[in-house]
Each structure stands twice: as C-alpha cells, then as structure tokens.
PDB file of N, CA and C in Angstrom:
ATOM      1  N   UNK A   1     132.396  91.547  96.761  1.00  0.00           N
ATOM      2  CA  UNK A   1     131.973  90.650  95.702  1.00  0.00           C
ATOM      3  C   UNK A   1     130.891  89.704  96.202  1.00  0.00           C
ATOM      4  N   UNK A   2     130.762  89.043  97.143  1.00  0.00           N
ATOM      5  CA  UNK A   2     129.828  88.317  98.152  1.00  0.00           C
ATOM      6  C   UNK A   2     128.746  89.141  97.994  1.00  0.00           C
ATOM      7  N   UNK A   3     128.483  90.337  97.721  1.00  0.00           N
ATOM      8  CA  UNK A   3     127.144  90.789  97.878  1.00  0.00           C
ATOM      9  C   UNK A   3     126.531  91.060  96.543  1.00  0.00           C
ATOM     10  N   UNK A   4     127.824  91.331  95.534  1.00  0.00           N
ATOM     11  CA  UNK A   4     126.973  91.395  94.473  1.00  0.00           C
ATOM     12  C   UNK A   4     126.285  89.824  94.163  1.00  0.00           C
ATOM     13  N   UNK A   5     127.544  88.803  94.363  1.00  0.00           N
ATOM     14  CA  UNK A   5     126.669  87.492  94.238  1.00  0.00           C
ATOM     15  C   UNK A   5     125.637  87.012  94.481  1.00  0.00           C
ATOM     16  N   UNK A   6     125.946  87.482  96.169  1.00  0.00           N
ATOM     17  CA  UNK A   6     124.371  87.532  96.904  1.00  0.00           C
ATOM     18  C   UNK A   6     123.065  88.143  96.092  1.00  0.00           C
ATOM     19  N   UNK A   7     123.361  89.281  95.886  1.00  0.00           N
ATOM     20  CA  UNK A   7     121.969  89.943  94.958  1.00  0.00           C
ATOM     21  C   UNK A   7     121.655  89.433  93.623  1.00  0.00           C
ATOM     22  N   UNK A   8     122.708  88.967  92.573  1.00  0.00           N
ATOM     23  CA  UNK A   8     121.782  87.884  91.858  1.00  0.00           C
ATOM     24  C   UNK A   8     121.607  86.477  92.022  1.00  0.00           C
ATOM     25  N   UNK A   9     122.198  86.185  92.945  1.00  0.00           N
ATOM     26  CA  UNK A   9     121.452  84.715  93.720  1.00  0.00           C
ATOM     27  C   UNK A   9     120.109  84.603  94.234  1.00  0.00           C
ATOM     28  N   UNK A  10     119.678  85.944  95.383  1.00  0.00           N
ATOM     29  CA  UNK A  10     118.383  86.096  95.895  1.00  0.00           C
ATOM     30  C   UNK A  10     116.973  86.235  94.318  1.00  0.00           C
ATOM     31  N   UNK A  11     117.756  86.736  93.487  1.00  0.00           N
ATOM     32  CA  UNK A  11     116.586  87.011  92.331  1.00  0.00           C
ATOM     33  C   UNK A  11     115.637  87.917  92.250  1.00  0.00           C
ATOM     34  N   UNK A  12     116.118  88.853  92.804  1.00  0.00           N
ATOM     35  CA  UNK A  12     115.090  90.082  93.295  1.00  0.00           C
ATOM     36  C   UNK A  12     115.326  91.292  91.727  1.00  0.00           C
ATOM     37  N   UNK A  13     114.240  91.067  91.129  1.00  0.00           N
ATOM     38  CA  UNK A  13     114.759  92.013  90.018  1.00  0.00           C
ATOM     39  C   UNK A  13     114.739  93.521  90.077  1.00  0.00           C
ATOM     40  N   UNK A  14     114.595  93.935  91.485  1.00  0.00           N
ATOM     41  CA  UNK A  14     115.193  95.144  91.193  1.00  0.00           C
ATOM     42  C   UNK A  14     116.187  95.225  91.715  1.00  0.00           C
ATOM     43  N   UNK A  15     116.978  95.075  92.010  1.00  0.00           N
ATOM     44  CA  UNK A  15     118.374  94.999  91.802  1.00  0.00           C
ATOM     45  C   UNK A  15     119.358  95.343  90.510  1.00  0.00           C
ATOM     46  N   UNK A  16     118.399  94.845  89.541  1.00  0.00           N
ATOM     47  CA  UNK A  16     119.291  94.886  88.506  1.00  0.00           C
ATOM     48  C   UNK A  16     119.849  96.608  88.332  1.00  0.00           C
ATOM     49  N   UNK A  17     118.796  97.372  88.040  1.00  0.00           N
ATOM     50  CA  UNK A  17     119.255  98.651  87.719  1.00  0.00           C
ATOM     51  C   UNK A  17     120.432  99.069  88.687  1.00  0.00           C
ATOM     52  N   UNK A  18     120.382  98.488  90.113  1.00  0.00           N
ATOM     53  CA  UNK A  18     121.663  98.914  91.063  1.00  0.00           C
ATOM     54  C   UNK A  18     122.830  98.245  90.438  1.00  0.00           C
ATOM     55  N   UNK A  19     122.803  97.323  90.208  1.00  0.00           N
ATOM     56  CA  UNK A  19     124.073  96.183  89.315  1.00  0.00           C
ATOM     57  C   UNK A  19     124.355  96.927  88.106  1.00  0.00           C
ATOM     58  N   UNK A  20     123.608  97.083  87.254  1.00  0.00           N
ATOM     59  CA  UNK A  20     123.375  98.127  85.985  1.00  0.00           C
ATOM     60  C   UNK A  20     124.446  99.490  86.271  1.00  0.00           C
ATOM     61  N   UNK A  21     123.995 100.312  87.195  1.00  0.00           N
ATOM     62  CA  UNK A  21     124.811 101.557  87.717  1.00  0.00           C
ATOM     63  C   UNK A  21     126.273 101.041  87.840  1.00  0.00           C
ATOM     64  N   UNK A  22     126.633 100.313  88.946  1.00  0.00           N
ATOM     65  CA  UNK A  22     128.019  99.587  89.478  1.00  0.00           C
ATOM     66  C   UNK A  22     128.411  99.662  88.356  1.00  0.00           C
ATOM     67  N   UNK A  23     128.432  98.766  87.291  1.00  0.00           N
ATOM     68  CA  UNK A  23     128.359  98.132  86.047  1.00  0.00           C
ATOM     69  C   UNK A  23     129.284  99.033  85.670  1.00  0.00           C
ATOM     70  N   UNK A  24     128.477 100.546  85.367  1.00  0.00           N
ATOM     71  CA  UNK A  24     129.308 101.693  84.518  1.00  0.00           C
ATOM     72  C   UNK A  24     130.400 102.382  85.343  1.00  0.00           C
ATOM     73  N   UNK A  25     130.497 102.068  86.189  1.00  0.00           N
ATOM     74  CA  UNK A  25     131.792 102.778  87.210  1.00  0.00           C
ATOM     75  C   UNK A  25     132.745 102.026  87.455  1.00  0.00           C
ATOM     76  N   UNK A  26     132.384 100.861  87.846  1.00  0.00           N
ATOM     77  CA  UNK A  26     133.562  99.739  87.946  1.00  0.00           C
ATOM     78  C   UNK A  26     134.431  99.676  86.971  1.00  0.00           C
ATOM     79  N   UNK A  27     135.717  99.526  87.603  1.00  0.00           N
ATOM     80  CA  UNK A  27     136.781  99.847  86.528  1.00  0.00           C
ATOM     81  C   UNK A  27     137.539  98.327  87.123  1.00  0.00           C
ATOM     82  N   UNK A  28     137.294  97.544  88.262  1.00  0.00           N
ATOM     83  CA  UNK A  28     138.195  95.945  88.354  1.00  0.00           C
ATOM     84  C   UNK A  28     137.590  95.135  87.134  1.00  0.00           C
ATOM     85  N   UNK A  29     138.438  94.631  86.639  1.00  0.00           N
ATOM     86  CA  UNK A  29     137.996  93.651  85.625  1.00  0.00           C
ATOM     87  C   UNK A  29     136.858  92.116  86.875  1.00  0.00           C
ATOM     88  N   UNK A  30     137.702  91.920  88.567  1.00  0.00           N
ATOM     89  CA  UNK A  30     137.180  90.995  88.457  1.00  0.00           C
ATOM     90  C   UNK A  30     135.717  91.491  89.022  1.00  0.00           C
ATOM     91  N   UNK A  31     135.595  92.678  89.885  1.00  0.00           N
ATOM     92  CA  UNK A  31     134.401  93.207  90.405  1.00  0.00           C
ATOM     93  C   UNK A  31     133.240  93.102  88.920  1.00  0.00           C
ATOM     94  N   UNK A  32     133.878  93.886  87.794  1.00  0.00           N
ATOM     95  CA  UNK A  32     132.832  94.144  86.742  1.00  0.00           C
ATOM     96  C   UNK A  32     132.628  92.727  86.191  1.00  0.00           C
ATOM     97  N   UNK A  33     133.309  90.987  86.013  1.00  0.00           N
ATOM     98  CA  UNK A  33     132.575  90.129  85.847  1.00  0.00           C
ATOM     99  C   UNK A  33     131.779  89.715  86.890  1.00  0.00           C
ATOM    100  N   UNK A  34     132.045  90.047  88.140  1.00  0.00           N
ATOM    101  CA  UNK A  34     130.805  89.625  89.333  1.00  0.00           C
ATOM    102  C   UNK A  34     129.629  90.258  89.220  1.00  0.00           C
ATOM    103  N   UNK A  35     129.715  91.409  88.909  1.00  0.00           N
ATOM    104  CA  UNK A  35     128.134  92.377  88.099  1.00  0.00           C
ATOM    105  C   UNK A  35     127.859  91.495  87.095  1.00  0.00           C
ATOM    106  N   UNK A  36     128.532  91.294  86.024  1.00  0.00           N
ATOM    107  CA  UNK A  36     127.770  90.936  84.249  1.00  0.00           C
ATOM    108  C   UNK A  36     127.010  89.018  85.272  1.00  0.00           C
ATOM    109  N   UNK A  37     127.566  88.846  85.824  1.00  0.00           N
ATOM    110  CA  UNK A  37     127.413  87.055  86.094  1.00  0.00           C
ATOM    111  C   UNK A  37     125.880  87.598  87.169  1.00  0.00           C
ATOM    112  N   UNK A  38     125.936  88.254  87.970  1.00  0.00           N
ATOM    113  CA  UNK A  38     124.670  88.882  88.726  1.00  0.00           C
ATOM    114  C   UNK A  38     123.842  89.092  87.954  1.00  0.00           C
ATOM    115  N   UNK A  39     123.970  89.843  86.776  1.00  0.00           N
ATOM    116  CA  UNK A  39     123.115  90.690  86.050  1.00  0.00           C
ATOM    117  C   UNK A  39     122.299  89.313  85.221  1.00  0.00           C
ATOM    118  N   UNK A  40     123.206  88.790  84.846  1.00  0.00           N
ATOM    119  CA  UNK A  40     122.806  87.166  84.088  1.00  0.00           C
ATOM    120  C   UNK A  40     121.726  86.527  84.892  1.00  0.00           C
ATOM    121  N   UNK A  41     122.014  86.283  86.063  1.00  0.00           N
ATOM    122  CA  UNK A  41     120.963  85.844  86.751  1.00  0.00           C
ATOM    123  C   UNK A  41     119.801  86.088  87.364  1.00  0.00           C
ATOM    124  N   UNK A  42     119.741  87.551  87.015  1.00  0.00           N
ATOM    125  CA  UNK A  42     118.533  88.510  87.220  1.00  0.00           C
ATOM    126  C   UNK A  42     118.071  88.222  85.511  1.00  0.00           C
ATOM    127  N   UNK A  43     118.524  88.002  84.541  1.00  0.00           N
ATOM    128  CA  UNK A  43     117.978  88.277  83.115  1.00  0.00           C
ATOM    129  C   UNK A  43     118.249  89.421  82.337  1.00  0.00           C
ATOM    130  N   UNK A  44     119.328  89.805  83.126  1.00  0.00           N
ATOM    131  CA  UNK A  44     119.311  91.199  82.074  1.00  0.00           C
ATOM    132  C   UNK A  44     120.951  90.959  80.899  1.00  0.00           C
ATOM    133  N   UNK A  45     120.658  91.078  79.793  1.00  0.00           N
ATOM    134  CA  UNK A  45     121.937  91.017  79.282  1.00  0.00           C
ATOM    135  C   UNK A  45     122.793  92.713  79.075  1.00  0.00           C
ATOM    136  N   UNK A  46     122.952  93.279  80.144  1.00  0.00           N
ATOM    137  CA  UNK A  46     123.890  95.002  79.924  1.00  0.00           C
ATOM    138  C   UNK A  46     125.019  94.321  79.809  1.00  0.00           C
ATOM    139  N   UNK A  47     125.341  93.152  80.669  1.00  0.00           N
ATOM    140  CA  UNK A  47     127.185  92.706  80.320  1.00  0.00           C
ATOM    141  C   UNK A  47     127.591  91.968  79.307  1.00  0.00           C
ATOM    142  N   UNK A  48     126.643  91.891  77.968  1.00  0.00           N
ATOM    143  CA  UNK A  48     126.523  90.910  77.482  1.00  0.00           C
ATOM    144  C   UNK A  48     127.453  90.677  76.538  1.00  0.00           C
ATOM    145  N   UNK A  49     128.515  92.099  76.542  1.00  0.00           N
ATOM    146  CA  UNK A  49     129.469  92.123  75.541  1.00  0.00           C
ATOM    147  C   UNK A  49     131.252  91.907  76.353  1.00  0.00           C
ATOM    148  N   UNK A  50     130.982  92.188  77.135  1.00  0.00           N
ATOM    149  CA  UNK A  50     131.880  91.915  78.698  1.00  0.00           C
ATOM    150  C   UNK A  50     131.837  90.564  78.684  1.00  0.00           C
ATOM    151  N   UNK A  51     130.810  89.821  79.069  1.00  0.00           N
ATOM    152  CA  UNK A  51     130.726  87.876  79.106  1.00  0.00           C
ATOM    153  C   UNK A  51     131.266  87.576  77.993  1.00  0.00           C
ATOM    154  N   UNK A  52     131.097  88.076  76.544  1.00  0.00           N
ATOM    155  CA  UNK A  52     131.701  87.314  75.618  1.00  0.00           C
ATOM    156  C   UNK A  52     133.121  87.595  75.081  1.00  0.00           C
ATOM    157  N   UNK A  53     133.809  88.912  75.956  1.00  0.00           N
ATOM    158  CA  UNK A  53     135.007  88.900  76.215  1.00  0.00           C
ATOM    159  C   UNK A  53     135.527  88.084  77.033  1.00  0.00           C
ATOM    160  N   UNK A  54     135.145  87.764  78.322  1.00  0.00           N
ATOM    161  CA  UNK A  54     135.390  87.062  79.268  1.00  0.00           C
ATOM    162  C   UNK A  54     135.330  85.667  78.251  1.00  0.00           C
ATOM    163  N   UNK A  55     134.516  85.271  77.831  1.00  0.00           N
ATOM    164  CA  UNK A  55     134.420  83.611  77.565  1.00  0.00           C
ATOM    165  C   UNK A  55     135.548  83.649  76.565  1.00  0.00           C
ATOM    166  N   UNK A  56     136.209  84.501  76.093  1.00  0.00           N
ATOM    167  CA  UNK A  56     137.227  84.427  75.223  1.00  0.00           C
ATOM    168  C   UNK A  56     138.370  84.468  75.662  1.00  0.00           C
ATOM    169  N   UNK A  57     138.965  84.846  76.915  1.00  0.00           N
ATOM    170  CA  UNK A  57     140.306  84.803  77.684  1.00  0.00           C
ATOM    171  C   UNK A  57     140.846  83.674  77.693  1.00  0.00           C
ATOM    172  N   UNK A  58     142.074  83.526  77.771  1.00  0.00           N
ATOM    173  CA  UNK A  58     143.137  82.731  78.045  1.00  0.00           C
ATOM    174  C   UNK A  58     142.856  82.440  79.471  1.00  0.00           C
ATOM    175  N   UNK A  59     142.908  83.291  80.298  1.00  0.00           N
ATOM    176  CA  UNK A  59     142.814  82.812  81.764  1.00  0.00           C
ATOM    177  C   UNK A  59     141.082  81.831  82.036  1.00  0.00           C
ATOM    178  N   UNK A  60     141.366  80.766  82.367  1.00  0.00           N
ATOM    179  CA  UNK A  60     140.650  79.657  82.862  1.00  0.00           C
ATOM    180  C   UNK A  60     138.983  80.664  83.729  1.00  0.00           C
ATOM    181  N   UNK A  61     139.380  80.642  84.777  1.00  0.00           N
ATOM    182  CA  UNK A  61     138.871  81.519  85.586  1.00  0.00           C
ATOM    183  C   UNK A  61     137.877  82.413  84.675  1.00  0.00           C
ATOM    184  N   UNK A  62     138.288  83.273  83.768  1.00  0.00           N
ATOM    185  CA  UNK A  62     138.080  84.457  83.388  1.00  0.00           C
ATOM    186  C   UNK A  62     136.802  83.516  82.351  1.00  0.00           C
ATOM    187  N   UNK A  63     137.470  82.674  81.728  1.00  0.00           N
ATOM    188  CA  UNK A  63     136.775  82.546  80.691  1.00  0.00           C
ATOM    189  C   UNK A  63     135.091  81.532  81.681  1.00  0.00           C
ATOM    190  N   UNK A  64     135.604  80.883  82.552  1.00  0.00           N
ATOM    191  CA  UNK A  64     134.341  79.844  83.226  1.00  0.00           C
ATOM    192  C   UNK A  64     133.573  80.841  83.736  1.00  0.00           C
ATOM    193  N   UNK A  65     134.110  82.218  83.745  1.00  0.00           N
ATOM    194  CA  UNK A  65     132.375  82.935  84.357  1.00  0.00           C
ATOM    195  C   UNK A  65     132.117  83.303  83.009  1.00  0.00           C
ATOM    196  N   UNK A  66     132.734  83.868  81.827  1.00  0.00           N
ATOM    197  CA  UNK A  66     132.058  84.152  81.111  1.00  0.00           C
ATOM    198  C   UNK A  66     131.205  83.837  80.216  1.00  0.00           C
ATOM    199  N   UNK A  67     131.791  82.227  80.286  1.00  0.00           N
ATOM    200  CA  UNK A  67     130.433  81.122  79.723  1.00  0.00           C
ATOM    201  C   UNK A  67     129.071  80.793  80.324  1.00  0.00           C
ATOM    202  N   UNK A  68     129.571  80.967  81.598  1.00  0.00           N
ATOM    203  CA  UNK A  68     128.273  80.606  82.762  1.00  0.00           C
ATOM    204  C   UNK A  68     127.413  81.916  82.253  1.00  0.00           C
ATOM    205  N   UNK A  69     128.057  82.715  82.599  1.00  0.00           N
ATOM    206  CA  UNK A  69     126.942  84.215  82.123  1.00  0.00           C
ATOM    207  C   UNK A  69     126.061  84.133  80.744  1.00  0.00           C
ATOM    208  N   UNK A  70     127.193  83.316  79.574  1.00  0.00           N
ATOM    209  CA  UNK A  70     126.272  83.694  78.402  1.00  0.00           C
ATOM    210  C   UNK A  70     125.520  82.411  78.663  1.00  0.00           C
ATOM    211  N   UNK A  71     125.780  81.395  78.966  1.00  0.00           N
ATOM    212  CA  UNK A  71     124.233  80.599  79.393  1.00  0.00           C
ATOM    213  C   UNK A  71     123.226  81.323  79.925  1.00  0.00           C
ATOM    214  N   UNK A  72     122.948  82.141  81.141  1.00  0.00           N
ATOM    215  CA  UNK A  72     122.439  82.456  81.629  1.00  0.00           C
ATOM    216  C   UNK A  72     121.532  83.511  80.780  1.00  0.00           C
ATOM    217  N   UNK A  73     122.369  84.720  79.775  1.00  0.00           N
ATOM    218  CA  UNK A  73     121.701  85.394  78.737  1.00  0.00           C
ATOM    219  C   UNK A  73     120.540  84.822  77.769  1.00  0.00           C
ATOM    220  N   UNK A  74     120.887  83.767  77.886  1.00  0.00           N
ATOM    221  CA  UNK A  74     120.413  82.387  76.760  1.00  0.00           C
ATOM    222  C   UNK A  74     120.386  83.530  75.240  1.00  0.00           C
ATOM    223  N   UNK A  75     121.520  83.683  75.033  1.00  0.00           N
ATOM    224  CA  UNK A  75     121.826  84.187  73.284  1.00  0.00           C
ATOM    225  C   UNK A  75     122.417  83.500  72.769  1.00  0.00           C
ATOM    226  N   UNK A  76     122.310  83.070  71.858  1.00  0.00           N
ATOM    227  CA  UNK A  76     123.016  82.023  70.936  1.00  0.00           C
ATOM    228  C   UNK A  76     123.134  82.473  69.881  1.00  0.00           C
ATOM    229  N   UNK A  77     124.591  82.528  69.299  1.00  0.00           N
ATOM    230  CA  UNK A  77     125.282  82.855  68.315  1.00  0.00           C
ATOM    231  C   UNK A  77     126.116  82.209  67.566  1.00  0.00           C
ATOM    232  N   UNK A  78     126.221  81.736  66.412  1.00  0.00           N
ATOM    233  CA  UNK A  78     127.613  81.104  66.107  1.00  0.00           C
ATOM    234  C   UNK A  78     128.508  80.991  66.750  1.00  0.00           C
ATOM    235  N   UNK A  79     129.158  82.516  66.985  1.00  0.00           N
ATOM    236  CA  UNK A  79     130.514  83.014  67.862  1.00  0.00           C
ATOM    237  C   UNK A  79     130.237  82.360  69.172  1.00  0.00           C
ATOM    238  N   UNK A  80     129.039  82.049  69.367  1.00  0.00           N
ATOM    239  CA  UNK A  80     128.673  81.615  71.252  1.00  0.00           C
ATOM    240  C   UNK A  80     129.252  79.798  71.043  1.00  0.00           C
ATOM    241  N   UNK A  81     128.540  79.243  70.017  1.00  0.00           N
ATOM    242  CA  UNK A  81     128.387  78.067  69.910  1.00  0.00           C
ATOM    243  C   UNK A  81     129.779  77.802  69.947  1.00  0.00           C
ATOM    244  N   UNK A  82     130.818  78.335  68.746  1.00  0.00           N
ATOM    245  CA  UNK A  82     132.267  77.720  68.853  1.00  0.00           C
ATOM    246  C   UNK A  82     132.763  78.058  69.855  1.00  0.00           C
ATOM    247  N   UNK A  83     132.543  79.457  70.554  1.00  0.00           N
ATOM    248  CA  UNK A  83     133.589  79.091  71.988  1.00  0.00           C
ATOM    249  C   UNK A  83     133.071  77.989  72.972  1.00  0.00           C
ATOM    250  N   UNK A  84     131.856  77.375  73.116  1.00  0.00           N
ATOM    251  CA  UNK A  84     131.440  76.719  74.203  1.00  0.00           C
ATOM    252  C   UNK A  84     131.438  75.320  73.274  1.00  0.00           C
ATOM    253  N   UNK A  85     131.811  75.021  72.090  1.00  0.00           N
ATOM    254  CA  UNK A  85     132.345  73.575  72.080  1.00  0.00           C
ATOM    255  C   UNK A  85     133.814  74.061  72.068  1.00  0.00           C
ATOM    256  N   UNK A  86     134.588  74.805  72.112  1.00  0.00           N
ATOM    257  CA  UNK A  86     135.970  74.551  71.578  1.00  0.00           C
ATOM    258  C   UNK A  86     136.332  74.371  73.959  1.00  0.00           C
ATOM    259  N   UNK A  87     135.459  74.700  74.204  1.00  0.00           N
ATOM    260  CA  UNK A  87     135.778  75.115  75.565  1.00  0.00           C
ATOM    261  C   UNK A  87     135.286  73.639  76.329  1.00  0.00           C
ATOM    262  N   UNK A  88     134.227  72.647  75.594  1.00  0.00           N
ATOM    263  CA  UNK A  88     134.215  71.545  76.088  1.00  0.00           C
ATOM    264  C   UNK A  88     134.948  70.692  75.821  1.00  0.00           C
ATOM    265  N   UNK A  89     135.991  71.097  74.871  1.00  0.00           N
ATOM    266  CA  UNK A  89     137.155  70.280  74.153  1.00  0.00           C
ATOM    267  C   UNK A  89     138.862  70.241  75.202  1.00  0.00           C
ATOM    268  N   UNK A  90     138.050  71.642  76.120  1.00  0.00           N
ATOM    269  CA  UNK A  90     139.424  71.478  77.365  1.00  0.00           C
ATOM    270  C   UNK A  90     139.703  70.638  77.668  1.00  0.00           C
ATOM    271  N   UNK A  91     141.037  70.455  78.770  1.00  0.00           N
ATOM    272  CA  UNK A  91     141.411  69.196  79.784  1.00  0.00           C
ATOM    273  C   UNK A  91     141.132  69.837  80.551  1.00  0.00           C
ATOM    274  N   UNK A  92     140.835  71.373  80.668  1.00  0.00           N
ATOM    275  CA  UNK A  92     140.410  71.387  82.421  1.00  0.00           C
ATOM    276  C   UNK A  92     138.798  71.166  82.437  1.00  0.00           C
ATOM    277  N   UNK A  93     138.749  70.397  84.043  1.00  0.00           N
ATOM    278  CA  UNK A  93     137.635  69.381  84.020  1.00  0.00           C
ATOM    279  C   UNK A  93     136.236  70.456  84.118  1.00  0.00           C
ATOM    280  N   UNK A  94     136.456  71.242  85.623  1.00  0.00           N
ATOM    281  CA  UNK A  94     135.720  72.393  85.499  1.00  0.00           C
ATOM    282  C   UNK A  94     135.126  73.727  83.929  1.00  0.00           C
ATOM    283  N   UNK A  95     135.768  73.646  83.208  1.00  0.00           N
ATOM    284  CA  UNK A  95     135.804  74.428  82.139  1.00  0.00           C
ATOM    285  C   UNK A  95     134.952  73.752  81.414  1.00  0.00           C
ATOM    286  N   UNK A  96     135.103  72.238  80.995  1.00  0.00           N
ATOM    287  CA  UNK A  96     134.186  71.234  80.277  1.00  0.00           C
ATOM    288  C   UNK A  96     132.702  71.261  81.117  1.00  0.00           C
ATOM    289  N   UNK A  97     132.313  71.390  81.919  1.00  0.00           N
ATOM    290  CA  UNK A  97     131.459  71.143  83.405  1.00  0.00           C
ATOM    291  C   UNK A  97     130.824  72.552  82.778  1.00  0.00           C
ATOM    292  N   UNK A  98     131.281  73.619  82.785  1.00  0.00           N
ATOM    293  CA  UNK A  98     130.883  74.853  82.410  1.00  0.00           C
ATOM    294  C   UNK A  98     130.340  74.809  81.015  1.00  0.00           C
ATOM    295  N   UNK A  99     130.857  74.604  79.711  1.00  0.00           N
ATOM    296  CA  UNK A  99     130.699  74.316  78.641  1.00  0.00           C
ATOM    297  C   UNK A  99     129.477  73.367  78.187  1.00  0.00           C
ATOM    298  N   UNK A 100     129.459  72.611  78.502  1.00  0.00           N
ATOM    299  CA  UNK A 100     128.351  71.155  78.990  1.00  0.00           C
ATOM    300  C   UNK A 100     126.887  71.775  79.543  1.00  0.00           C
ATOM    301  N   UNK A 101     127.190  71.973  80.739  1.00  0.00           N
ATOM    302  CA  UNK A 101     125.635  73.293  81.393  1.00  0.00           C
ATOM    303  C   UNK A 101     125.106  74.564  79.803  1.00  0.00           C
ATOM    304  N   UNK A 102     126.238  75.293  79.522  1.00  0.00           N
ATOM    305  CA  UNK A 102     125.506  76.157  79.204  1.00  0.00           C
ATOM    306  C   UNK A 102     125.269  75.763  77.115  1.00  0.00           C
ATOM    307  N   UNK A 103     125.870  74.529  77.064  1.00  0.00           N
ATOM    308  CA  UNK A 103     125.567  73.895  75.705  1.00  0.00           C
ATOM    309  C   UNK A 103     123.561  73.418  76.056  1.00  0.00           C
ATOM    310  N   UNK A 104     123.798  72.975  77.173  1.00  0.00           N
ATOM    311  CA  UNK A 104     122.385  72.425  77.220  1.00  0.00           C
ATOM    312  C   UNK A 104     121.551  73.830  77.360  1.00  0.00           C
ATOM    313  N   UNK A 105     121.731  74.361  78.297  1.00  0.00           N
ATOM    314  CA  UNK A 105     121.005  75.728  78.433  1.00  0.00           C
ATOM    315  C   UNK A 105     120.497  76.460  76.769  1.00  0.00           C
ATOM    316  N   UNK A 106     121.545  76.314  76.357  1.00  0.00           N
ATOM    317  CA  UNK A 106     121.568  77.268  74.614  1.00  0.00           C
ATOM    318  C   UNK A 106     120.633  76.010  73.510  1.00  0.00           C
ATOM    319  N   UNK A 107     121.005  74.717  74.066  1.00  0.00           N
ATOM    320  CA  UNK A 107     120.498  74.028  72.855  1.00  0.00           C
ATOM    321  C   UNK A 107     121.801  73.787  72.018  1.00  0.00           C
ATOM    322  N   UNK A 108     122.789  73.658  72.354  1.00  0.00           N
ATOM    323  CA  UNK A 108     124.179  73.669  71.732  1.00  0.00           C
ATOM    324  C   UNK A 108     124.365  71.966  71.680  1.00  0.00           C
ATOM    325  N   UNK A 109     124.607  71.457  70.184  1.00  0.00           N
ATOM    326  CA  UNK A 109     125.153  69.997  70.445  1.00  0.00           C
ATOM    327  C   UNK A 109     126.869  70.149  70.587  1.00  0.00           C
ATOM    328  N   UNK A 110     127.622  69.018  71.453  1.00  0.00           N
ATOM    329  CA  UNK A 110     128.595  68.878  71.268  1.00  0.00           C
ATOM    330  C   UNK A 110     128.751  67.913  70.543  1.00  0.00           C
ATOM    331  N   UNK A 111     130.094  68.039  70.355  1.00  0.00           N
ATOM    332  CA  UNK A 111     130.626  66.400  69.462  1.00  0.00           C
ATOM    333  C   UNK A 111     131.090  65.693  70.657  1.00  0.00           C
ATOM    334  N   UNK A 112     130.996  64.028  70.172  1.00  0.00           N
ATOM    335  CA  UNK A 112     131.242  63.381  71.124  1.00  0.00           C
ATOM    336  C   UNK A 112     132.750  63.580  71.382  1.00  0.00           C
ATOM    337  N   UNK A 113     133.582  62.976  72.742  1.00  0.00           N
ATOM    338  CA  UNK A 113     134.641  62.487  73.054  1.00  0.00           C
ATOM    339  C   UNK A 113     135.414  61.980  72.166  1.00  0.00           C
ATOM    340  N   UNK A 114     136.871  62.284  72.057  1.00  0.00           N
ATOM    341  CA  UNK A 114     137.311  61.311  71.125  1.00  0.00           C
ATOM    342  C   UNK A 114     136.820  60.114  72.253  1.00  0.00           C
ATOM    343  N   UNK A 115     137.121  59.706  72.941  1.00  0.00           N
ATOM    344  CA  UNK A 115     137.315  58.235  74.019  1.00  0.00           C
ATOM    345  C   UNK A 115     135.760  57.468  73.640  1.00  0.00           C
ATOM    346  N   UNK A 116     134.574  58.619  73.366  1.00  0.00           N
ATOM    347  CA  UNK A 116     133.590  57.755  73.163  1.00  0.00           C
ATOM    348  C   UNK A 116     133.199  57.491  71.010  1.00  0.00           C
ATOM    349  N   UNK A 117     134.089  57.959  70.517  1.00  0.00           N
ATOM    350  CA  UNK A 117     133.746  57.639  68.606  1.00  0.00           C
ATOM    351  C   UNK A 117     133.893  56.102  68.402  1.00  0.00           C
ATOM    352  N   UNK A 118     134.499  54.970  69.514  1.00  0.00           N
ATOM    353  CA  UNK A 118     134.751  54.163  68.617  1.00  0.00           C
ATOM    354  C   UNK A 118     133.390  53.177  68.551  1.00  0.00           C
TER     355      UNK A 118
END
C-alpha cells in the first residue's frame, strides 16, 4: 500500500494507467481504496464510483478516504454535497477536518456550528 501511495504522491502521470490496471484486479476493498485515493491525485476519476461508495460507509476510516478522493476528483454533485455536509456534522474530529478540506476544494458551503448560530 506504501507504494501505491507513494505513486500518487510523487505525481507522475503515468502511473495512472498502472493504478488503472491494479484497479481492475484488486479484489481488497482496502488495497482498491489506496488505488481510487492514488488515482485522485494523479486526476483521473476510474474510482470515481468506488470513492462515492466509500464516502458512504458506516466505517469512519472507509468513509475519510472516500471524501478525500472525491475532493480530489473535484465533481460536485448534490449526492457529493449532502454527504460532505452531513459528514461535517460528525463528532469525529478527523472526519469534520476531511469534510471541511474537500467542501472548500468543491466550493461546498457548510452551515454554521450549532455552538457558533447564536
């Protein structure tokens, strides 16, 4: 997993088509979000239906890469917008942190805090 990270960290776009290949063989759920989150950061959206499964999980984890990724797609959708405010509406702090980045990335307003309406 370190290397797929590695390869969309470095930004080398050919890579992608190697990430692309992996992509269709990988059968780990967590290997195939370390491709779609790579692939994001090269610009390519192939995982782009994978990330918005991911941003929809119950599991914490699952869902904070899959928001980071659809920031990274920069697609904005209705369906994008309510999961990434309902996801800045968490108590987990990281998840809000995630939500927040890729609201700005998209152009997404949140609503304020309750703590800050009065």
């Amino acid at each position: 997993m370190a290397a797929i990270k590695a390869l969309g960290e470095i930004g080398n776009p050919e890579a992608v088509k190697t990430l692309e290949n992996l992509l269709e063989k990988e059968k780990s759920p967590n290997v195939q979000y370390a491709l779609v989150y790579s692939l994001a950061q090269l610009g390519s959206d192939k995982g782009f239906g994978m990330a918005l499964d991911a941003a929809k999980s119950e599991n914490i984890e699952t869902k904070r890469n899959g928001i980071r990724a659809l920031g990274l797609m920069k697609q904005k959708t209705k369906e994008i917008e309510n999961i990434v405010i309902e996801a800045s509406k968490s108590s987990n702090r990281g998840l809000q942190r995630d939500a927040e980045a890729t609201a700005s990335y998209l152009g997404i307003r949140l609503p304020k805090p309750e703590s800050e309406k009065k």
